[in-house]
PDB file of N, CA and C in Angstrom:
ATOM      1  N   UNK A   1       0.811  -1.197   0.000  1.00  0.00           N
ATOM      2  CA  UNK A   1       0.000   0.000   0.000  1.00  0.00           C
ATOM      3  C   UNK A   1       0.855   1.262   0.000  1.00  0.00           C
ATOM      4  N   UNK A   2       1.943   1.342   1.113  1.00  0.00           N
ATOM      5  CA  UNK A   2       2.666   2.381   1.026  1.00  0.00           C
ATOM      6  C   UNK A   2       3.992   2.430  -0.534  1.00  0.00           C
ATOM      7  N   UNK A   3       3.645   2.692  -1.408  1.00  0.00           N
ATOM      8  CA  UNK A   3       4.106   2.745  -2.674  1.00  0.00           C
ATOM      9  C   UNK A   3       3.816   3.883  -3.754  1.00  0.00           C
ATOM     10  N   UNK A   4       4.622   4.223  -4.504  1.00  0.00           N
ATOM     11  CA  UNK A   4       4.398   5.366  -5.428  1.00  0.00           C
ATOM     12  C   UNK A   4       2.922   4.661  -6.387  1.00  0.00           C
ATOM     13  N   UNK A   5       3.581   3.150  -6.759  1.00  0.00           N
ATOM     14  CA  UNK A   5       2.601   2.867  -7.597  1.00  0.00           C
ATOM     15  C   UNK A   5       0.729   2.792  -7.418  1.00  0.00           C
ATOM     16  N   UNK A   6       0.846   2.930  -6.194  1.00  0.00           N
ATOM     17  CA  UNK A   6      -0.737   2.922  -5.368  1.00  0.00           C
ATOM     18  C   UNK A   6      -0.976   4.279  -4.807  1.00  0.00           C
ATOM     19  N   UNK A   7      -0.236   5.415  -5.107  1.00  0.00           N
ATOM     20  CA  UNK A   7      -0.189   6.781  -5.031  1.00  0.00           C
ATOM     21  C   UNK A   7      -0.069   6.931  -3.537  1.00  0.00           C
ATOM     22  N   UNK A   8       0.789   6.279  -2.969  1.00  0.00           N
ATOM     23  CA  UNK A   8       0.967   6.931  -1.501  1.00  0.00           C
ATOM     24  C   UNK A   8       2.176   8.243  -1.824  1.00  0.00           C
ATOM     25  N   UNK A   9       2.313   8.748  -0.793  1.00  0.00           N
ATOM     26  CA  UNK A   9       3.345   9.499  -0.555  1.00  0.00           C
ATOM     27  C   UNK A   9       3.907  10.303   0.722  1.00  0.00           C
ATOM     28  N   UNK A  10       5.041  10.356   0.455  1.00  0.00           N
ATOM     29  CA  UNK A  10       5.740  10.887   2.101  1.00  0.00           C
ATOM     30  C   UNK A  10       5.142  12.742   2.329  1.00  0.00           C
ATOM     31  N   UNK A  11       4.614  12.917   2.841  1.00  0.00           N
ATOM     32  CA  UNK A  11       4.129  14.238   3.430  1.00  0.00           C
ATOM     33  C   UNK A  11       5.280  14.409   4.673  1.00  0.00           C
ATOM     34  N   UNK A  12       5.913  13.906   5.355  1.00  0.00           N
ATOM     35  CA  UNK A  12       6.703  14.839   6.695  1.00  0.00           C
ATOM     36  C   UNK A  12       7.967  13.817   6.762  1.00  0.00           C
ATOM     37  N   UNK A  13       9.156  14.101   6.815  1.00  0.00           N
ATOM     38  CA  UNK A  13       9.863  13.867   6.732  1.00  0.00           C
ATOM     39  C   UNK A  13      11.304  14.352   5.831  1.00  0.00           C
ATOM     40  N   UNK A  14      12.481  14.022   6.184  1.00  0.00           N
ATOM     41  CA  UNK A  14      13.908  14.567   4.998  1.00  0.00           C
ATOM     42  C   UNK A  14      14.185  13.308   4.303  1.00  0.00           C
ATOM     43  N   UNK A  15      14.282  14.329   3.161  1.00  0.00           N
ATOM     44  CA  UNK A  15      14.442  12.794   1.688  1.00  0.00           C
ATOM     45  C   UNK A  15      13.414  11.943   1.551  1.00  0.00           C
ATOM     46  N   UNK A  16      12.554  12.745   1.003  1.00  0.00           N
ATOM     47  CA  UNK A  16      10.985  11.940   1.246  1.00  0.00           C
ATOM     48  C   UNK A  16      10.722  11.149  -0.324  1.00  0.00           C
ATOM     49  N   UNK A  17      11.931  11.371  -0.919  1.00  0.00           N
ATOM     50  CA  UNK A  17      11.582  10.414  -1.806  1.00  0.00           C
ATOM     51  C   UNK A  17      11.914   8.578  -2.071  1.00  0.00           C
ATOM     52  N   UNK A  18      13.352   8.815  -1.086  1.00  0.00           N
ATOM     53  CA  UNK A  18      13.726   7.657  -0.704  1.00  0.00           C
ATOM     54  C   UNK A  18      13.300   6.286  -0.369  1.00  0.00           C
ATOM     55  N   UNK A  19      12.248   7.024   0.675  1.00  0.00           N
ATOM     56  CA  UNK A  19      11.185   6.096   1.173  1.00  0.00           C
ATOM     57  C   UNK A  19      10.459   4.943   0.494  1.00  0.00           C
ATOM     58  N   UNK A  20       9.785   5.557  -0.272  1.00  0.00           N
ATOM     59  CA  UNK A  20       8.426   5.038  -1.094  1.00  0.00           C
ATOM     60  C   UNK A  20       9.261   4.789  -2.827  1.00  0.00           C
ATOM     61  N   UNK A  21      10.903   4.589  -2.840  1.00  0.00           N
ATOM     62  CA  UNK A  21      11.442   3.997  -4.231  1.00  0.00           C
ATOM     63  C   UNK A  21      11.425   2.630  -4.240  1.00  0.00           C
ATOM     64  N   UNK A  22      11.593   1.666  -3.728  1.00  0.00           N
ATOM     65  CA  UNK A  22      10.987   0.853  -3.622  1.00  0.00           C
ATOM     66  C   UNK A  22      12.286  -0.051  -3.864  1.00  0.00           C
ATOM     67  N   UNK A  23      13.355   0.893  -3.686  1.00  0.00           N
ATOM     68  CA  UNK A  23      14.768   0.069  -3.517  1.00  0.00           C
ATOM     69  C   UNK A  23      15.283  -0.199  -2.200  1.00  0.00           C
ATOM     70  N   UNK A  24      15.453  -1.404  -1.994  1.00  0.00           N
ATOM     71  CA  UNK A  24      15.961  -2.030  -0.342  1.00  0.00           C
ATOM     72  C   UNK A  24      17.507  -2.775  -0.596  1.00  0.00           C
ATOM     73  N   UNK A  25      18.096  -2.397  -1.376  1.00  0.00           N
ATOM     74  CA  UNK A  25      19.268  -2.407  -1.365  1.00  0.00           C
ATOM     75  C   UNK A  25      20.328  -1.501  -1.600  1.00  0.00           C
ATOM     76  N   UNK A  26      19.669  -0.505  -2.203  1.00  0.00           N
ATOM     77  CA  UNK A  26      21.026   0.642  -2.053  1.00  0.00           C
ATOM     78  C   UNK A  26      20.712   1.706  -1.325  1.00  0.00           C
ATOM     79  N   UNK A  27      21.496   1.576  -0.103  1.00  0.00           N
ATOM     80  CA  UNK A  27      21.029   2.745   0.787  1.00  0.00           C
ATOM     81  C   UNK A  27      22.268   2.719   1.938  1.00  0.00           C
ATOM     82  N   UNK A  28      22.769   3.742   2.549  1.00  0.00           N
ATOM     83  CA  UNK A  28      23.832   3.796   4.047  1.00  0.00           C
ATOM     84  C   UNK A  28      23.375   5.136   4.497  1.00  0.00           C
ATOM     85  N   UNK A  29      24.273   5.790   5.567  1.00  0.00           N
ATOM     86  CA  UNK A  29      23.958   6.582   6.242  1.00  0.00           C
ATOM     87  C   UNK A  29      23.688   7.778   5.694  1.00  0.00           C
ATOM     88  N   UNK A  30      24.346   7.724   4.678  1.00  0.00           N
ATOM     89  CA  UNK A  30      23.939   9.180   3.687  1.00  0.00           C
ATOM     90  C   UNK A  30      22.677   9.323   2.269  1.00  0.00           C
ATOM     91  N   UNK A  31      22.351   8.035   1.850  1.00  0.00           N
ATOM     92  CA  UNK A  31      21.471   7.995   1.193  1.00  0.00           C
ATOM     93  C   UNK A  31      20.285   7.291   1.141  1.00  0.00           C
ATOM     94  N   UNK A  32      19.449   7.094   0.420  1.00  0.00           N
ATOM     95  CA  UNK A  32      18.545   5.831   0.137  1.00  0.00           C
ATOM     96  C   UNK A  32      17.645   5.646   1.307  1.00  0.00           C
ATOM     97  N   UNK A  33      17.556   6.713   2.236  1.00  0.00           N
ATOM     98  CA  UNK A  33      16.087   6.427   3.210  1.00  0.00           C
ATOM     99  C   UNK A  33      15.860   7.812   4.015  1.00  0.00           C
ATOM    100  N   UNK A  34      14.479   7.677   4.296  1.00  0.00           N
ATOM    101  CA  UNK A  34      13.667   8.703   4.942  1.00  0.00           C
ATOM    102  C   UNK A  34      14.066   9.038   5.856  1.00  0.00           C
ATOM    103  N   UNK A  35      14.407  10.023   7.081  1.00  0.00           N
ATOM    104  CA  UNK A  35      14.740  10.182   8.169  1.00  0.00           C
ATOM    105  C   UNK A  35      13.883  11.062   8.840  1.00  0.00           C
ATOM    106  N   UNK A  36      13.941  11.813  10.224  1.00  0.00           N
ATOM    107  CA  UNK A  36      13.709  12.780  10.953  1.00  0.00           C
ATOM    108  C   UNK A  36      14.558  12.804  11.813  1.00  0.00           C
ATOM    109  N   UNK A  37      14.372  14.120  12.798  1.00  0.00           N
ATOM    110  CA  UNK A  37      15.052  14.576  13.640  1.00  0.00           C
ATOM    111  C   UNK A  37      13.945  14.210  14.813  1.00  0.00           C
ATOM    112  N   UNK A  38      14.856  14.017  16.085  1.00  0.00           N
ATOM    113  CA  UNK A  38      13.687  13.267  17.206  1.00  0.00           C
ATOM    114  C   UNK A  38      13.262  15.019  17.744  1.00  0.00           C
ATOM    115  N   UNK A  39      14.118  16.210  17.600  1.00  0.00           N
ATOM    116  CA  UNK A  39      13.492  17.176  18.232  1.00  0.00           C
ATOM    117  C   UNK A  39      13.021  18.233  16.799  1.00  0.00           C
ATOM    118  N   UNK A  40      12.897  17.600  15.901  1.00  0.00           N
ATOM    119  CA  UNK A  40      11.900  18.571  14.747  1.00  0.00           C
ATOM    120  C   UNK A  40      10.874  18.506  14.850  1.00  0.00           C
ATOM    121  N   UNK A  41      10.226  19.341  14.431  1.00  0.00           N
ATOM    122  CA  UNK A  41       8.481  19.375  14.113  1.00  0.00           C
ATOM    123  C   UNK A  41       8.055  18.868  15.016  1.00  0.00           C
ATOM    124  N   UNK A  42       7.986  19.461  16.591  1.00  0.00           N
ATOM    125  CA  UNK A  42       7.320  18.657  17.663  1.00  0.00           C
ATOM    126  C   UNK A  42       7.232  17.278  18.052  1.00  0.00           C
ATOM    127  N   UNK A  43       8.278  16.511  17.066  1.00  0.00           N
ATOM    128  CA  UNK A  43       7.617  15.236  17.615  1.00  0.00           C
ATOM    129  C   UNK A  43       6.013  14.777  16.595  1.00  0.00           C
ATOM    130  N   UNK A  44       6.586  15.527  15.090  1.00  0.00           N
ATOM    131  CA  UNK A  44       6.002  14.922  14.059  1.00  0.00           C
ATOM    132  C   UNK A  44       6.135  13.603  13.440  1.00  0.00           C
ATOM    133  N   UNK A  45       7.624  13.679  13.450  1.00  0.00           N
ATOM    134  CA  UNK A  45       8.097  12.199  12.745  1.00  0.00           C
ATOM    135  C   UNK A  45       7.974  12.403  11.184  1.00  0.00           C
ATOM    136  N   UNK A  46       7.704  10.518  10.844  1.00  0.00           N
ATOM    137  CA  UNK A  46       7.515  10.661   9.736  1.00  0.00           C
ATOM    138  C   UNK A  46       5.859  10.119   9.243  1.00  0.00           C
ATOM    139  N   UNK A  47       5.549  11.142   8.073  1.00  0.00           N
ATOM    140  CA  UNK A  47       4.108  10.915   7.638  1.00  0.00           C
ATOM    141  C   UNK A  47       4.157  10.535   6.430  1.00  0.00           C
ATOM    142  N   UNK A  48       3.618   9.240   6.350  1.00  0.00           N
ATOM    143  CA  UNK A  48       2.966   8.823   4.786  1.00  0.00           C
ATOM    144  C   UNK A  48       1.484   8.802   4.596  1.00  0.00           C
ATOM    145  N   UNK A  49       0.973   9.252   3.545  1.00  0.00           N
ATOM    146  CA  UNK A  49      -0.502   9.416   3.244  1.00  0.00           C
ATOM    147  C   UNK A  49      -0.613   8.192   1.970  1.00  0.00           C
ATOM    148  N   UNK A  50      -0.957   7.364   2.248  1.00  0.00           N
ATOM    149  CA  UNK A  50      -1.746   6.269   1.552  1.00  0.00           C
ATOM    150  C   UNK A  50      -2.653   6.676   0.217  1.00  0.00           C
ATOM    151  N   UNK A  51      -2.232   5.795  -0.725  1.00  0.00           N
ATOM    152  CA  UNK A  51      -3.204   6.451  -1.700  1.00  0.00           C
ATOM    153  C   UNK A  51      -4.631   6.461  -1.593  1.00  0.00           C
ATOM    154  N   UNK A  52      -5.241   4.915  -0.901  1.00  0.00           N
ATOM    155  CA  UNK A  52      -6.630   4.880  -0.449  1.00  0.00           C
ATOM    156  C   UNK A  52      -7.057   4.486   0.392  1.00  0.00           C
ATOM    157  N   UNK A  53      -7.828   4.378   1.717  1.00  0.00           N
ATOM    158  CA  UNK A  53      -7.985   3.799   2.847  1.00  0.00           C
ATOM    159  C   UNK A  53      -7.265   2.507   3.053  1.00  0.00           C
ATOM    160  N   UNK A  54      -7.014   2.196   3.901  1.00  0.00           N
ATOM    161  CA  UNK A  54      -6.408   0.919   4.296  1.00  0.00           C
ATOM    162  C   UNK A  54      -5.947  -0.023   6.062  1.00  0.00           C
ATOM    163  N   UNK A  55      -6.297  -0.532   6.187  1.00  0.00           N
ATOM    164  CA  UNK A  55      -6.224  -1.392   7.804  1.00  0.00           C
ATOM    165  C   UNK A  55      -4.870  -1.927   7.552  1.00  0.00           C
ATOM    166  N   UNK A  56      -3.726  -0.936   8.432  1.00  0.00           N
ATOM    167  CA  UNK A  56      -2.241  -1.407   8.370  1.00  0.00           C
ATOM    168  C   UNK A  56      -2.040  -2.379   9.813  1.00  0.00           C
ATOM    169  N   UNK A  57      -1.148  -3.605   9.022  1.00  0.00           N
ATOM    170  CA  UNK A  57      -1.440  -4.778  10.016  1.00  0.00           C
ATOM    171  C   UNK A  57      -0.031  -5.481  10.151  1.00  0.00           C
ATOM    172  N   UNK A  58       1.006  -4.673   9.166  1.00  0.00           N
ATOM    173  CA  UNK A  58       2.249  -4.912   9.009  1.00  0.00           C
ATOM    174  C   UNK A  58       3.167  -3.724   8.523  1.00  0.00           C
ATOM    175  N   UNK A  59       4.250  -3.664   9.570  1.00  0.00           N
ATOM    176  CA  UNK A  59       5.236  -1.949   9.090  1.00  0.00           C
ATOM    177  C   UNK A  59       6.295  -3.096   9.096  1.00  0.00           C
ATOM    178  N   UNK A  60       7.316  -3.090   7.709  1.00  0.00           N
ATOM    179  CA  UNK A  60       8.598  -3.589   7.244  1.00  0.00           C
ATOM    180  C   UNK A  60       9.302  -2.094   7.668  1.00  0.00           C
ATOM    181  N   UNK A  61      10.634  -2.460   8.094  1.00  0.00           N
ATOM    182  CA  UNK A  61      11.774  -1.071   7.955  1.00  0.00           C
ATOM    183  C   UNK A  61      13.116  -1.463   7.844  1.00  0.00           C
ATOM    184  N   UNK A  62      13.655  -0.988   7.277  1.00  0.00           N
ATOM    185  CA  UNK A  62      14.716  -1.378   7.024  1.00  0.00           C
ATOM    186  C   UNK A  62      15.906  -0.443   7.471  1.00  0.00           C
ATOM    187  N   UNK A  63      16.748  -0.585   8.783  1.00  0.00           N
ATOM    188  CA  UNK A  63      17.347   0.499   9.325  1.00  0.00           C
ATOM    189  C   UNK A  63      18.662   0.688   8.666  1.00  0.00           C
ATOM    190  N   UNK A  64      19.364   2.363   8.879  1.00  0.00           N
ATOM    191  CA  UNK A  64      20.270   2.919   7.555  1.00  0.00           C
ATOM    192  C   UNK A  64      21.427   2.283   8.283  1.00  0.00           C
ATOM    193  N   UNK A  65      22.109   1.112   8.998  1.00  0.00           N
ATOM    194  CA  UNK A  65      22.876   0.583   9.179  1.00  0.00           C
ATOM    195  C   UNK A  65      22.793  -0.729   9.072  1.00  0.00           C
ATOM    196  N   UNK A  66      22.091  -1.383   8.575  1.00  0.00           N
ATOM    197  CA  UNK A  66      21.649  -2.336   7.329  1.00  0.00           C
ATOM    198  C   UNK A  66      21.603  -3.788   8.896  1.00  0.00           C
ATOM    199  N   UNK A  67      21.524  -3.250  10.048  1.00  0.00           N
ATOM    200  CA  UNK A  67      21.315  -4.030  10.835  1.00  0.00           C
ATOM    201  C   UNK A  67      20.157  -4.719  11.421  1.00  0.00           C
ATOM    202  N   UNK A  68      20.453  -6.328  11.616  1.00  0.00           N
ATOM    203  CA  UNK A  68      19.479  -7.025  11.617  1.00  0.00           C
ATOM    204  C   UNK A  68      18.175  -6.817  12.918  1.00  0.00           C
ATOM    205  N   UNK A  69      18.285  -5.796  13.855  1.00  0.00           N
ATOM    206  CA  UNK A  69      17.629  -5.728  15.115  1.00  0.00           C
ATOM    207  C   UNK A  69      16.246  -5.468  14.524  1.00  0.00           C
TER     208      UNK A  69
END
């Protein structure tokens, strides 16, 4: 659901395009994923808007130090 091709998209966050490319292999600390700051935007985080309603029942992430935790 969260995908360009189903028209989601990143609304809050840096490098909001990263996110939703749909590449899970090229990415490190400087490229290839979404981030925030824990003291930006109040404690916004990060926002994706879904292209159409949906009951989320599974979040995949893949952290920028490619570690298994």
């Amino acid at each position: 659901m969260a995908s360009l091709r189903h028209e989601a998209a990143v609304i809050k966050g840096e490098m909001r395009t990263a996110l939703l490319d749909g590449d899970t292999n090229n990415y490190d600390l400087d490229r290839g994923f979404t981030r925030h700051g824990i003291d930006d935007d109040d404690g916004v985080g990060i926002i994706v808007r879904l292209g159409q309603p949906a009951i989320i029942n599974t979040i995949n992430m893949l952290l920028w130090d490619k570690d298994t935790r």
